[in-house]
Protein backbone atom coordinates (compact mmCIF):
# COMPACT_ATOMS: atom_id res chain seq x y z
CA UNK A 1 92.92 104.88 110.50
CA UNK A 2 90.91 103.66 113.55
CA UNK A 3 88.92 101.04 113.08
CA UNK A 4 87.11 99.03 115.75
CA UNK A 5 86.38 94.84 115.04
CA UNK A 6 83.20 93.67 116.39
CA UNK A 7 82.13 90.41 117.61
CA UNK A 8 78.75 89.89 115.47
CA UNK A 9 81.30 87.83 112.44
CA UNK A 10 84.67 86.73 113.00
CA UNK A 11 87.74 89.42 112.39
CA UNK A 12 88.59 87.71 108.90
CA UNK A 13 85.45 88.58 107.47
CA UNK A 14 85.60 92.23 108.72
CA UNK A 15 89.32 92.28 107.04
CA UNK A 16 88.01 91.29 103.53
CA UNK A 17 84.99 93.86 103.65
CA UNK A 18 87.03 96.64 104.89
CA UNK A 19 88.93 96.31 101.83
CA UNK A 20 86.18 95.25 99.66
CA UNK A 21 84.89 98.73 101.10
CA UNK A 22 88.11 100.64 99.92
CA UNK A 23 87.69 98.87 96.62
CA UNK A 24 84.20 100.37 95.92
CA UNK A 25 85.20 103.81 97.45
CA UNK A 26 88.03 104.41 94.93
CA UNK A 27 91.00 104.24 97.81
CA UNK A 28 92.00 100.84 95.47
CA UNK A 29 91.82 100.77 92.03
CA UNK A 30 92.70 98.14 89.08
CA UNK A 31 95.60 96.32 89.28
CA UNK A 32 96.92 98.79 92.50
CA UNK A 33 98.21 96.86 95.28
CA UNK A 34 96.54 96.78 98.27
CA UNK A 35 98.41 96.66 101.75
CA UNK A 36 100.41 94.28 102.61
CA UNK A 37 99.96 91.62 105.42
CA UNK A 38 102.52 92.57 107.57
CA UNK A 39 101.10 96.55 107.11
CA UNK A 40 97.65 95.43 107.64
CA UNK A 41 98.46 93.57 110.84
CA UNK A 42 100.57 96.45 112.02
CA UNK A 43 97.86 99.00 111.22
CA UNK A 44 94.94 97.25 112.40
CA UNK A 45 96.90 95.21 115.15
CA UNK A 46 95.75 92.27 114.33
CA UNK A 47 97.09 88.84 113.91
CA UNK A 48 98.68 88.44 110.39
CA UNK A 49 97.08 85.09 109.59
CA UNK A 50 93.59 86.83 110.33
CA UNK A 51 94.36 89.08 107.51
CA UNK A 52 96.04 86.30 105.44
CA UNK A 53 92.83 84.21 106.42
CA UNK A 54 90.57 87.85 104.98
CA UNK A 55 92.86 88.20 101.56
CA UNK A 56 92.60 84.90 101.02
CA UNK A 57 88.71 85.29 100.65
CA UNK A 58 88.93 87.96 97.91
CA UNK A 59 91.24 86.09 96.22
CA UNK A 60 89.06 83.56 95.89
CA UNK A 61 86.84 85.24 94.90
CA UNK A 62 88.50 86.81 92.14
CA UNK A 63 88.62 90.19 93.85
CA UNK A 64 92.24 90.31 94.81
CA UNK A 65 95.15 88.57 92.93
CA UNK A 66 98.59 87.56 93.65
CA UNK A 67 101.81 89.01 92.03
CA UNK A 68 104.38 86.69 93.04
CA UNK A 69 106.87 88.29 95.29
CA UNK A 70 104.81 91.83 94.89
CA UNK A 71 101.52 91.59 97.11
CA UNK A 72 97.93 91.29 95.97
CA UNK A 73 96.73 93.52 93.16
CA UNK A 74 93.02 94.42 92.99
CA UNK A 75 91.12 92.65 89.89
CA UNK A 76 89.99 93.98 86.93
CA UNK A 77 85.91 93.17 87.51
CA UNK A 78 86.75 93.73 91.40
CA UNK A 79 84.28 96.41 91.94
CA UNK A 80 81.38 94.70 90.01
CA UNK A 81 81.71 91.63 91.62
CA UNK A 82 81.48 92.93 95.07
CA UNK A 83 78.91 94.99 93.89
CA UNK A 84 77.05 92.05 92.82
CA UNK A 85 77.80 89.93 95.84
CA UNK A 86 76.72 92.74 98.38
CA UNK A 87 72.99 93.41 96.72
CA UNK A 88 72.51 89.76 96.54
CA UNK A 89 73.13 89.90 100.25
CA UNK A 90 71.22 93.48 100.44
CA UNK A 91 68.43 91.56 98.93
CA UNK A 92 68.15 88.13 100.11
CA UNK A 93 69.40 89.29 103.94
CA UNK A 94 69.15 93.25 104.98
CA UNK A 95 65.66 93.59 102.88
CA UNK A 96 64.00 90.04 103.82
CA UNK A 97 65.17 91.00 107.47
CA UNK A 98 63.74 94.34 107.19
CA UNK A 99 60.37 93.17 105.86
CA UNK A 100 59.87 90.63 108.55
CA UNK A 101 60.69 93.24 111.21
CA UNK A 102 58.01 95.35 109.73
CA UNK A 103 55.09 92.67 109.20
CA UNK A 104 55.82 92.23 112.99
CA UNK A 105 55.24 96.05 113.16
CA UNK A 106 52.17 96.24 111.20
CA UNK A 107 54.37 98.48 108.81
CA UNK A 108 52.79 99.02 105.74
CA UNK A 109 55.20 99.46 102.42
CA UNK A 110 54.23 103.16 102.03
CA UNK A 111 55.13 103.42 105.84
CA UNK A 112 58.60 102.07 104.99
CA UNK A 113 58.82 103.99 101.53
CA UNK A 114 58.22 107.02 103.56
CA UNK A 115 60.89 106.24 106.12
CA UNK A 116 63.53 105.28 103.44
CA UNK A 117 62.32 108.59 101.47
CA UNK A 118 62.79 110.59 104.89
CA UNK A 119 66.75 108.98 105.94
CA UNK A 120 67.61 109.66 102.29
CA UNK A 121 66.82 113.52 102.71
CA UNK A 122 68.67 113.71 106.10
């Protein structure tokens, strides 16, 4: 797996979406363990306390729990709450962002219904 970090938010926060990501994509289920620091780092090359730093968010969160001595074990209401979390910030950031982009545009709602309509077909 390649995956590139980027400097728009800090490499911890990329590490807990990636596997929030694999959460809501089925690669993680209930109660499966996700990978382990040391394979993360490895993997990713990446520091292991920026990964400790990223589990530690889902965790508490309630998305990721510990097993002592075992790893971290994905939650029961993982999915949903990460499902939640992200449309809140679909909502409140991506969509308020996109509406002031298009007032600024002279975009009407139809014209952005009909360019949402038109990516959705491609």
């Amino acid at each position: 797996m390649n995956i590139t970090f980027d400097d728009k938010q800090p490499i911890f926060q990329q590490v807990a979406y990636l596997i929030e990501d694999d959460i809501l994509n089925g690669t993680f289920r209930v109660d499966e363990q996700v990978l382990s620091v040391a394979q993360f780092s490895q993997t990713f090359q990446i520091n292991p306390a920026t990964v400790v730093k990223g589990i530690g968010l889902l965790v508490n969160e309630g998305i990721l729990y510990k097993k002592r001595g075992l790893g971290m074990y994905v939650a029961t209401d993982a999915k949903q709450k990460i499902q939640v979390k992200r449309k809140d910030r679909f909502y409140n950031e991506l969509l308020s962002d996109l509406l002031n982009e298009a007032d600024k545009l002279g975009l009407t709602t139809d014209n952005i219904m009909d360019m949402i309509k038109q990516l959705r077909k491609e």
